[in-house]
N, C-alpha and C. Protein backbone atom coordinates (compact mmCIF):
# COMPACT_ATOMS: atom_id res chain seq x y z
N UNK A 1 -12.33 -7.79 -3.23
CA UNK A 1 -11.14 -7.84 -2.41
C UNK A 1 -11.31 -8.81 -1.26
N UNK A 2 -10.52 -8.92 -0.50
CA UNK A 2 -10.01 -9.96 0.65
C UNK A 2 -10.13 -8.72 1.70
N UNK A 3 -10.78 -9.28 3.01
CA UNK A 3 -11.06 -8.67 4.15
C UNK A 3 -9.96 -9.13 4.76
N UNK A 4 -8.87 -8.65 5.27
CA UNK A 4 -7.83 -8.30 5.81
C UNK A 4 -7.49 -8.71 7.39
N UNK A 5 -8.22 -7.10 7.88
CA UNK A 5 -8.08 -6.96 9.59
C UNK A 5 -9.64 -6.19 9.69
N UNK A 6 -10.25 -5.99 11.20
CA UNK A 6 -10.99 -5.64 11.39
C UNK A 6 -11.08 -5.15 12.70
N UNK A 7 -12.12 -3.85 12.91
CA UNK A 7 -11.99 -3.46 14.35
C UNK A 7 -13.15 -2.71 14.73
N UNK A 8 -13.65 -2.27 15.65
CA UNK A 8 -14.58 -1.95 16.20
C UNK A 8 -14.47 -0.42 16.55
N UNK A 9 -15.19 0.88 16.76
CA UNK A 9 -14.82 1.87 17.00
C UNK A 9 -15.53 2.50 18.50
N UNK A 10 -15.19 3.20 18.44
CA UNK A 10 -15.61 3.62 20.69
C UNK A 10 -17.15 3.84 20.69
N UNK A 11 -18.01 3.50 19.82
CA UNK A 11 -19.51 3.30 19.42
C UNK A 11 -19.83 1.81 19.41
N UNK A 12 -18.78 1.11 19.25
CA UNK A 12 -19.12 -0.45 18.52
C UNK A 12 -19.35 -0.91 16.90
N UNK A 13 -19.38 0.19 15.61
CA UNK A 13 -19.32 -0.11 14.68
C UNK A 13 -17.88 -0.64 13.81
N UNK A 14 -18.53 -1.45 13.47
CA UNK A 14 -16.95 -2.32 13.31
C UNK A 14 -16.55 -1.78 11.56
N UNK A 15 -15.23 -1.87 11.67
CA UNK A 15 -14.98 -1.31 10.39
C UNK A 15 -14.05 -2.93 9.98
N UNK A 16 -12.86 -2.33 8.82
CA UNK A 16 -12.22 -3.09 8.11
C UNK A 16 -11.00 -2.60 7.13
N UNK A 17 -10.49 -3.35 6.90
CA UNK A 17 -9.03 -3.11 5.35
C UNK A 17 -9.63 -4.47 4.62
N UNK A 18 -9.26 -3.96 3.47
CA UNK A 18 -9.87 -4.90 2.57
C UNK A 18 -8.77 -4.36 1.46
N UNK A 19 -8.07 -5.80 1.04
CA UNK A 19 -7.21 -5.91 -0.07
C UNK A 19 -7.54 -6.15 -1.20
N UNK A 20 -7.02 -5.33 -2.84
CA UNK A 20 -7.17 -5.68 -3.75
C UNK A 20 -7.13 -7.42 -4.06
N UNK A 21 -7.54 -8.04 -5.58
CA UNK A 21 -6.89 -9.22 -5.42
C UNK A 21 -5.58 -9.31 -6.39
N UNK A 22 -5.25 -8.51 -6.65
CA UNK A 22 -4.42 -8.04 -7.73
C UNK A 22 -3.22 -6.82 -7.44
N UNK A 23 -1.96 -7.31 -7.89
CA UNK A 23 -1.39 -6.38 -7.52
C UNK A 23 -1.39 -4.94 -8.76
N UNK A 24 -1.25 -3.45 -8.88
CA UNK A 24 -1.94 -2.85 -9.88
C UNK A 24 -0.67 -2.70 -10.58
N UNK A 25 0.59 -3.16 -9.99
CA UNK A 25 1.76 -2.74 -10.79
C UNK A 25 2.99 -4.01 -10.21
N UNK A 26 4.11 -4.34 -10.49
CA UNK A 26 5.03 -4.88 -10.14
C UNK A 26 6.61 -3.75 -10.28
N UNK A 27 6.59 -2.81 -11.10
CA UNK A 27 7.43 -1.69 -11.21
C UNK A 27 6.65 -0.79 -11.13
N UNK A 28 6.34 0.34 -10.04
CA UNK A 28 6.20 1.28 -10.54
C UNK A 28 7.11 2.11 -8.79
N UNK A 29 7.26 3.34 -9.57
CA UNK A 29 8.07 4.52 -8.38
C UNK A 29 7.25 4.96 -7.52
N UNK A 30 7.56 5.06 -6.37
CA UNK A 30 6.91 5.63 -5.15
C UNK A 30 5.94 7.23 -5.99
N UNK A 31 6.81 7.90 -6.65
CA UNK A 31 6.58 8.66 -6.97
C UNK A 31 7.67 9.76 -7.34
N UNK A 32 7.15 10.49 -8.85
CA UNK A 32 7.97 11.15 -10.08
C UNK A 32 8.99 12.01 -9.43
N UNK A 33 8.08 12.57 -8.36
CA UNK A 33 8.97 14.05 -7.13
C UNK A 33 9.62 13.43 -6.43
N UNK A 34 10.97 13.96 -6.30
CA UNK A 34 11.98 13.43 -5.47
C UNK A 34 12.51 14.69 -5.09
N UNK A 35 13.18 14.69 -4.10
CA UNK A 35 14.27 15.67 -3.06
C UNK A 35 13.54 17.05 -3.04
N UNK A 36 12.66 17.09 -3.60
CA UNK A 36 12.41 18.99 -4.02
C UNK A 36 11.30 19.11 -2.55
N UNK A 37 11.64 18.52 -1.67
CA UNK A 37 10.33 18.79 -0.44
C UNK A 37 9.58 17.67 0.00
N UNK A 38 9.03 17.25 1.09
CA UNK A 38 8.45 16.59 1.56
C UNK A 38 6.96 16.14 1.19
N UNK A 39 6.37 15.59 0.72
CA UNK A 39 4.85 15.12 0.39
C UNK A 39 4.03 15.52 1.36
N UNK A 40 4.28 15.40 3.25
CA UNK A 40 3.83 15.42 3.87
C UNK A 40 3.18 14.12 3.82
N UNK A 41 3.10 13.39 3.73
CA UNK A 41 2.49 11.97 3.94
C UNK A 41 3.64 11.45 4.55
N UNK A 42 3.19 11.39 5.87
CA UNK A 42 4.34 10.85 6.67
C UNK A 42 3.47 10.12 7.82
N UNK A 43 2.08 9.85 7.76
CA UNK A 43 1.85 9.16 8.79
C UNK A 43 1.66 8.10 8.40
N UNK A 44 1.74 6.96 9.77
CA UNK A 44 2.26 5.82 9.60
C UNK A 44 0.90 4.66 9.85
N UNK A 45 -0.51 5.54 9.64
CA UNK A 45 -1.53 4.92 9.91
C UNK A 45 -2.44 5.08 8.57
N UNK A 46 -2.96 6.61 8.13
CA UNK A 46 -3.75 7.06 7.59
C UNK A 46 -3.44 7.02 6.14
N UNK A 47 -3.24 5.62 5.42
CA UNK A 47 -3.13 5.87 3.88
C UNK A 47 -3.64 6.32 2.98
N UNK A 48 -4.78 6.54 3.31
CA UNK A 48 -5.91 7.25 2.08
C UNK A 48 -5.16 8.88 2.35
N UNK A 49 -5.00 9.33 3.61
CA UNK A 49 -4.88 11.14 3.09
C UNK A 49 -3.21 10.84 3.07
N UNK A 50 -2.15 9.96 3.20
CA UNK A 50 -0.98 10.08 2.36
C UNK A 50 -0.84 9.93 1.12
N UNK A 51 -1.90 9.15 0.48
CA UNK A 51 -1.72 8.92 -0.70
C UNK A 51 -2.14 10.24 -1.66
N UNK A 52 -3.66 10.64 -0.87
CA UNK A 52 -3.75 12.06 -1.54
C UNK A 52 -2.44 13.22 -1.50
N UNK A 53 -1.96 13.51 -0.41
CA UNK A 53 -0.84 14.27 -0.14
C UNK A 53 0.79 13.94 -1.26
N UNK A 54 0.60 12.82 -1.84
CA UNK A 54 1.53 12.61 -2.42
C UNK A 54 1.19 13.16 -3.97
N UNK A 55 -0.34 12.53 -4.08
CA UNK A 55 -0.55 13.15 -5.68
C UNK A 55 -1.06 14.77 -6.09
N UNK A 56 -0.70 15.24 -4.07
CA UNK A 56 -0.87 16.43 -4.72
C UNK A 56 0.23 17.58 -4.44
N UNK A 57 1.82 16.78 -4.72
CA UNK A 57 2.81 17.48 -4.74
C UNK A 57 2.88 18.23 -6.02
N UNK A 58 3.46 19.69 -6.21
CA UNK A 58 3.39 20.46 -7.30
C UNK A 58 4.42 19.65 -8.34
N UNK A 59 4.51 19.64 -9.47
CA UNK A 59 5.30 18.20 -10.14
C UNK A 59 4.64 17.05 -10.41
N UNK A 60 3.50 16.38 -9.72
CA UNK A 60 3.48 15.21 -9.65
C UNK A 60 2.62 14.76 -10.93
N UNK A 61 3.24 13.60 -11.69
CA UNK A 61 2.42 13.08 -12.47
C UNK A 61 2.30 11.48 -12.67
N UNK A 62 3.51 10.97 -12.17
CA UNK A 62 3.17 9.64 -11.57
C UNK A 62 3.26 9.30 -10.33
N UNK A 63 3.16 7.97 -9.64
CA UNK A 63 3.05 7.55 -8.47
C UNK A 63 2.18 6.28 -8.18
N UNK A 64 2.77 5.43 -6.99
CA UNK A 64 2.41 4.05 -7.05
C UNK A 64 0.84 4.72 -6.19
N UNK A 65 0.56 5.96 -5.37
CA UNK A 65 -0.60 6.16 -4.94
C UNK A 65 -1.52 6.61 -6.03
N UNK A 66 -1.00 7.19 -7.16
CA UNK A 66 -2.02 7.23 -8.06
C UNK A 66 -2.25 6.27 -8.47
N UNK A 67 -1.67 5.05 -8.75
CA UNK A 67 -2.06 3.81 -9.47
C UNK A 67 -3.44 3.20 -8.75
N UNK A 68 -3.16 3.49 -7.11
CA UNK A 68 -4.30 3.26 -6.50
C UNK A 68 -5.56 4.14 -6.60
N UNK A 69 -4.80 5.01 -6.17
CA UNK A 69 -6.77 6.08 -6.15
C UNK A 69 -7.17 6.37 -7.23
N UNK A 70 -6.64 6.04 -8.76
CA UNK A 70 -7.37 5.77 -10.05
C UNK A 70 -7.99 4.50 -10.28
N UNK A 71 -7.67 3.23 -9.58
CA UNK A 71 -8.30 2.20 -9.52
C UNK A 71 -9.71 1.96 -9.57
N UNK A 72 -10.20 1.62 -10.14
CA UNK A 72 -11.55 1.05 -10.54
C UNK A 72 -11.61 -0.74 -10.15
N UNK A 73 -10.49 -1.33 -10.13
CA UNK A 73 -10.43 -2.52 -9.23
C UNK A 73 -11.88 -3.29 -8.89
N UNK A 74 -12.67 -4.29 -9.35
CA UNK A 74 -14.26 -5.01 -8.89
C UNK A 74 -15.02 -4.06 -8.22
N UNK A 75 -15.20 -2.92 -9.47
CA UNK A 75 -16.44 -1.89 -9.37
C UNK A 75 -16.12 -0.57 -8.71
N UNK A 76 -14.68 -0.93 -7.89
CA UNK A 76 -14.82 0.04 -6.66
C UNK A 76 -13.83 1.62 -7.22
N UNK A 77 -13.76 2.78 -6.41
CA UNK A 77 -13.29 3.51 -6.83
C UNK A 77 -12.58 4.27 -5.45
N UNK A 78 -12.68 3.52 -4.71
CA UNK A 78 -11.99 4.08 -3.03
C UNK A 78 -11.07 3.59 -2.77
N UNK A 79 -10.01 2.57 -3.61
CA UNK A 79 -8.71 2.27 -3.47
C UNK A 79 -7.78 3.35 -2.87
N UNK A 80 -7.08 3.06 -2.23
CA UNK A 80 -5.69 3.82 -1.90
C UNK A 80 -4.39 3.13 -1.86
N UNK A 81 -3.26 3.84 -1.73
CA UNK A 81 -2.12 3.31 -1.39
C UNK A 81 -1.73 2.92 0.50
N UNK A 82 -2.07 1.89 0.75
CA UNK A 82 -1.85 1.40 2.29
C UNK A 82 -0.54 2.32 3.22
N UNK A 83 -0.37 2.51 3.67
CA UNK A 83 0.44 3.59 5.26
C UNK A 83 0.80 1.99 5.46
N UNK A 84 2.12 2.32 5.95
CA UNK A 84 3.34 1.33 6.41
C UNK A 84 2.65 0.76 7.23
N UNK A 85 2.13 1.14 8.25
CA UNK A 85 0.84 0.21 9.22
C UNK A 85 -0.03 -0.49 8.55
N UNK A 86 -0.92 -0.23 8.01
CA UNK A 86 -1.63 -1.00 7.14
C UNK A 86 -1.23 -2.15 6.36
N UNK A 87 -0.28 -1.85 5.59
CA UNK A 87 0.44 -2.52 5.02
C UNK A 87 1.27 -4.01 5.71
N UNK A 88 1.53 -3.39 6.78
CA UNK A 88 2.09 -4.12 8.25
C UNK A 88 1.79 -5.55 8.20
N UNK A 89 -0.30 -4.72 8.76
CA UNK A 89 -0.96 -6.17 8.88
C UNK A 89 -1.33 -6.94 7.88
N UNK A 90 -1.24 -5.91 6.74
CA UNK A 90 -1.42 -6.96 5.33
C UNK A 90 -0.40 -8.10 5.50
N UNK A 91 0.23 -8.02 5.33
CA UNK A 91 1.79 -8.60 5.20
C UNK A 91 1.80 -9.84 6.57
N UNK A 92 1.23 -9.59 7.87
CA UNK A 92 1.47 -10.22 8.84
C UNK A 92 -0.02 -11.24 8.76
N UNK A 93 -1.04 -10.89 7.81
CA UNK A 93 -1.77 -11.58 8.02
C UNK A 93 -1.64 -12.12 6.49
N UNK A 94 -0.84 -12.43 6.04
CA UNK A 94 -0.19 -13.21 4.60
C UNK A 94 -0.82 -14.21 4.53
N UNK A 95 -0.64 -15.09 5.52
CA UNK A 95 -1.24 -16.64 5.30
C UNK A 95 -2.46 -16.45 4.65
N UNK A 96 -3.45 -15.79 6.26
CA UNK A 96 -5.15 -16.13 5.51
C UNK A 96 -5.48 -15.45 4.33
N UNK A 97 -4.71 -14.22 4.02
CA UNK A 97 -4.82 -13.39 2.63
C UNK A 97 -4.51 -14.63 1.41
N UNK A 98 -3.35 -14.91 1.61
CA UNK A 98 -3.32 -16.11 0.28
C UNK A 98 -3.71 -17.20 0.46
N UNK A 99 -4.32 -17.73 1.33
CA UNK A 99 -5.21 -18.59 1.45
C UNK A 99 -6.63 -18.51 0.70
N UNK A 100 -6.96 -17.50 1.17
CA UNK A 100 -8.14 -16.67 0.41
C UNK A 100 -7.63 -16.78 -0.92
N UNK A 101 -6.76 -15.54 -1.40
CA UNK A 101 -6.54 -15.15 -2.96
C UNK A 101 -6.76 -16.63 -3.53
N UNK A 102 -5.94 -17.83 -2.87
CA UNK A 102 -5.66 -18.68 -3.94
C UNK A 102 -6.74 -19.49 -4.70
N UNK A 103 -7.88 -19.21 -3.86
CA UNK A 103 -9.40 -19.74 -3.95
C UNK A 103 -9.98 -18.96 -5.49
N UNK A 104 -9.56 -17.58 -5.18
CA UNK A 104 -10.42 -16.58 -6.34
C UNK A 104 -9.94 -16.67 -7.95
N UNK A 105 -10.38 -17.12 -9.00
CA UNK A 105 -10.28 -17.24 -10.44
C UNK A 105 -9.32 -16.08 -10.20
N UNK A 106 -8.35 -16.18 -11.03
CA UNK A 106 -8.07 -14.47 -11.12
C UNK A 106 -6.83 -13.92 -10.08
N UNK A 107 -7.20 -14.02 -8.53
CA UNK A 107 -6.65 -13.45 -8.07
C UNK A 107 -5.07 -13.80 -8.08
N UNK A 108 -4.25 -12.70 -7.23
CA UNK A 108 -2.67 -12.98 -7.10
C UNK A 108 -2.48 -12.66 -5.73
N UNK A 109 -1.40 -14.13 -5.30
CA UNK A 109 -1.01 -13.64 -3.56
C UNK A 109 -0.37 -13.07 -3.94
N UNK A 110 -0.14 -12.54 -2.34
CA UNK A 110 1.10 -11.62 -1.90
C UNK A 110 2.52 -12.37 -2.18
N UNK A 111 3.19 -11.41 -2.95
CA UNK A 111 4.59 -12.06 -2.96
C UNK A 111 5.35 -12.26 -1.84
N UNK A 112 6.10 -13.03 -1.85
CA UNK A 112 6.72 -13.40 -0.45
C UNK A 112 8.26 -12.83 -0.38
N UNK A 113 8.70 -12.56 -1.95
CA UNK A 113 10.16 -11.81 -1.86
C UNK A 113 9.83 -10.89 -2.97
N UNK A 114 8.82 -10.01 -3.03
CA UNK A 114 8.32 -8.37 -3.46
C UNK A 114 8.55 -7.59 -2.79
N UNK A 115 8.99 -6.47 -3.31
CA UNK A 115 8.88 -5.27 -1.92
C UNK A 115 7.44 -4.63 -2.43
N UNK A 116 6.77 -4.23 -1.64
CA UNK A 116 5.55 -3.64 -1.44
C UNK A 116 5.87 -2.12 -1.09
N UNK A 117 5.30 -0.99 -1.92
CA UNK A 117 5.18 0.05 -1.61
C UNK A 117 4.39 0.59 -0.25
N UNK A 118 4.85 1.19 0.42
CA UNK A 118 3.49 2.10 1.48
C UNK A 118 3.27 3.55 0.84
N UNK A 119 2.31 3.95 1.27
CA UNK A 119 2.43 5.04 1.37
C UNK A 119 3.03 6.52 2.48
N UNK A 120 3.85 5.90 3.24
CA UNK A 120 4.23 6.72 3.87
C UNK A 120 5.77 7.02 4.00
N UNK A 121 6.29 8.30 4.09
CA UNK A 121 7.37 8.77 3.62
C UNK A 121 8.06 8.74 4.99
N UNK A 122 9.41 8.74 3.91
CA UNK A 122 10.26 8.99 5.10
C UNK A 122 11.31 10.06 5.50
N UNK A 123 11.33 10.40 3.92
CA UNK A 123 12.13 11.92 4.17
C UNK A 123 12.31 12.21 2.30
N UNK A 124 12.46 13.34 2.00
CA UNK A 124 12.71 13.95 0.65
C UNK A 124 13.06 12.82 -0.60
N UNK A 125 13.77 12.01 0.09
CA UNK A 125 14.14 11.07 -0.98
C UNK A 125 13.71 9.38 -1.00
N UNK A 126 13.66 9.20 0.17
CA UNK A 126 13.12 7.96 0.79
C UNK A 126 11.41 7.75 0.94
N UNK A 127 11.09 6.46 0.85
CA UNK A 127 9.70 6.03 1.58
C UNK A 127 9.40 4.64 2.31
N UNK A 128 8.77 4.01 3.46
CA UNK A 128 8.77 3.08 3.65
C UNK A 128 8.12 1.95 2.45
N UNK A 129 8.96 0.66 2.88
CA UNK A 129 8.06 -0.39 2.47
C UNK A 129 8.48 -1.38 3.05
N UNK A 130 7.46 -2.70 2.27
CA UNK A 130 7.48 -3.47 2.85
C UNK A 130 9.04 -4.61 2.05
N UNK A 131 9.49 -5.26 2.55
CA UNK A 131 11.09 -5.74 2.59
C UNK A 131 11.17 -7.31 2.65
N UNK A 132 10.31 -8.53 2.35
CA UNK A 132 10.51 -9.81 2.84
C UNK A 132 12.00 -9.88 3.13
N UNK A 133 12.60 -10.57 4.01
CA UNK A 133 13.72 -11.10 4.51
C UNK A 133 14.08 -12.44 4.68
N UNK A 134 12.62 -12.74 4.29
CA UNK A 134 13.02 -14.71 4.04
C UNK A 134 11.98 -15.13 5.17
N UNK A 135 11.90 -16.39 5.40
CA UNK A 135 10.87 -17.10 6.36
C UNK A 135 9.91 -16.49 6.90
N UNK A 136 9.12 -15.51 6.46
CA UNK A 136 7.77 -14.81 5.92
C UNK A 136 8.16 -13.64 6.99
N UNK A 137 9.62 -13.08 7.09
CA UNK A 137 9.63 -12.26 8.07
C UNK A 137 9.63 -10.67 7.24
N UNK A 138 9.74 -9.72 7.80
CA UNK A 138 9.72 -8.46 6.65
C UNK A 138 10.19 -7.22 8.00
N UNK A 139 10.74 -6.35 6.93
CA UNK A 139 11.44 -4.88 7.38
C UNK A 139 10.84 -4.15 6.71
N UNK A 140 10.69 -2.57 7.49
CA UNK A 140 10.53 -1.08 6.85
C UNK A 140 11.97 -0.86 6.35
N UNK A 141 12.12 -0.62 5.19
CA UNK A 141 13.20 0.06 4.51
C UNK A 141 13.67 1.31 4.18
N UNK A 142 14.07 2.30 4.82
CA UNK A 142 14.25 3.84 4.58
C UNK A 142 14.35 3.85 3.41
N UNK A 143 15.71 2.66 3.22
CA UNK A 143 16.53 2.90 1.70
C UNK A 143 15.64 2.66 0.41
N UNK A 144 14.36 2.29 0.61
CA UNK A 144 13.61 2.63 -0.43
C UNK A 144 13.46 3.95 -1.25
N UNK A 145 14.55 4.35 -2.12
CA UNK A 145 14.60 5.68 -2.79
C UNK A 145 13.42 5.62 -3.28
N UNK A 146 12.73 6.43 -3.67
CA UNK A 146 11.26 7.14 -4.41
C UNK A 146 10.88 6.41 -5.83
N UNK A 147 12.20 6.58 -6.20
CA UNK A 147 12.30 6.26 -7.73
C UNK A 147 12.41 4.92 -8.24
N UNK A 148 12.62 4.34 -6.74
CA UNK A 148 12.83 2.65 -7.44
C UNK A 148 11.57 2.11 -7.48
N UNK A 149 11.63 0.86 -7.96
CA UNK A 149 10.16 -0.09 -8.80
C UNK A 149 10.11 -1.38 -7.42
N UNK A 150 8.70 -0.99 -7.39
CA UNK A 150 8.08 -1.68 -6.49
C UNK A 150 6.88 -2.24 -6.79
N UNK A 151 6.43 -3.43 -5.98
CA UNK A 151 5.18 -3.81 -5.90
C UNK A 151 3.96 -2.77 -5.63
N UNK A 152 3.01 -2.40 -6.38
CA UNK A 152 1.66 -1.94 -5.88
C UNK A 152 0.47 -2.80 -5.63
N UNK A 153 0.40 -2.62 -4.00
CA UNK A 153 -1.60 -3.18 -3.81
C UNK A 153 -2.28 -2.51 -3.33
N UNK A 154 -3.50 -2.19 -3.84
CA UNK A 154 -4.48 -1.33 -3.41
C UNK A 154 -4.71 -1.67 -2.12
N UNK A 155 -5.65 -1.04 -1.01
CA UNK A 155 -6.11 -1.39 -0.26
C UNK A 155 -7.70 -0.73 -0.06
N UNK A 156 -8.44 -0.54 0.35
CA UNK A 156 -9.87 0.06 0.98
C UNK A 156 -10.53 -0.11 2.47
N UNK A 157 -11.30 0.61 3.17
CA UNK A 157 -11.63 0.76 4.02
C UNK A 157 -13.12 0.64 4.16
N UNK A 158 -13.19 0.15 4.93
CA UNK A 158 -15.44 0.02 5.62
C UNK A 158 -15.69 0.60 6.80
């Protein structure tokens, strides 16, 4: 993957987001459960425990977060589905990401008019994502119903 963003913690150990190079889907649904209750994945930072919280709604058997945390992706097995934040800086740091990707055999940039799934919800029927709007600008979209087909990219953490 592509090292992303990076930060330091109130110790000084520096961590990271690190992007797939591949997107794992171009259609797939936020996820199968709709209106019957909340996922609880509603925060707007922590994608790894929204993504769990989503695949572990009673019902659930698909989902763009399972596409991630089944990922096996260059060895690894700690993929998740990125939190609208995360996702954020993916998206805002576009350039050096496909700058990067475009170097790697193989890899795929970020689309520039994809919507990108997050993992974080926004209410029973809705979830955020990511929205290009043209001149590399982008929106959170409520109106992202559950059920519609979206971009999936993994993301991981150090």
């Amino acid at each position: 993957g592509v090292i992303y963003y990076l930060w330091k913690d109130n110790v000084g150990i520096e961590h990271g987001l690190i992007v797939d190079l591949t997107d794992l889907s171009t259609s797939e649904n936020w996820s199968n459960v709709v209106g019957v209750g909340l996922a609880n994945a509603n925060s707007s930072w922590d994608g790894l425990n929204n993504s769990i919280a989503i695949i572990s709604q009673s019902g659930h058997t698909s989902s763009a977060a399972n596409l991630c945390l089944s990922s096996t992706s260059n060895g690894k097995n700690d993929w998740y589905l990125p939190s609208f934040d995360e996702l954020s800086l993916l998206y805002n740091n576009r350039f050096i990401v496909n700058k990067t990707l475009s170097i790697i055999n193989g890899a795929i940039e970020i689309g520039t008019k994809s919507k990108y799934w997050s993992s974080t919800e926004s209410d029973d029927y809705d979830a955020w994502l990511i929205l290009p709007t043209g001149a590399g600008s982008y929106t959170g979209n409520t109106n992202g119903t559950k059920t519609e087909f979206c971009n999936v990219r993994g993301v991981r953490q150090f």
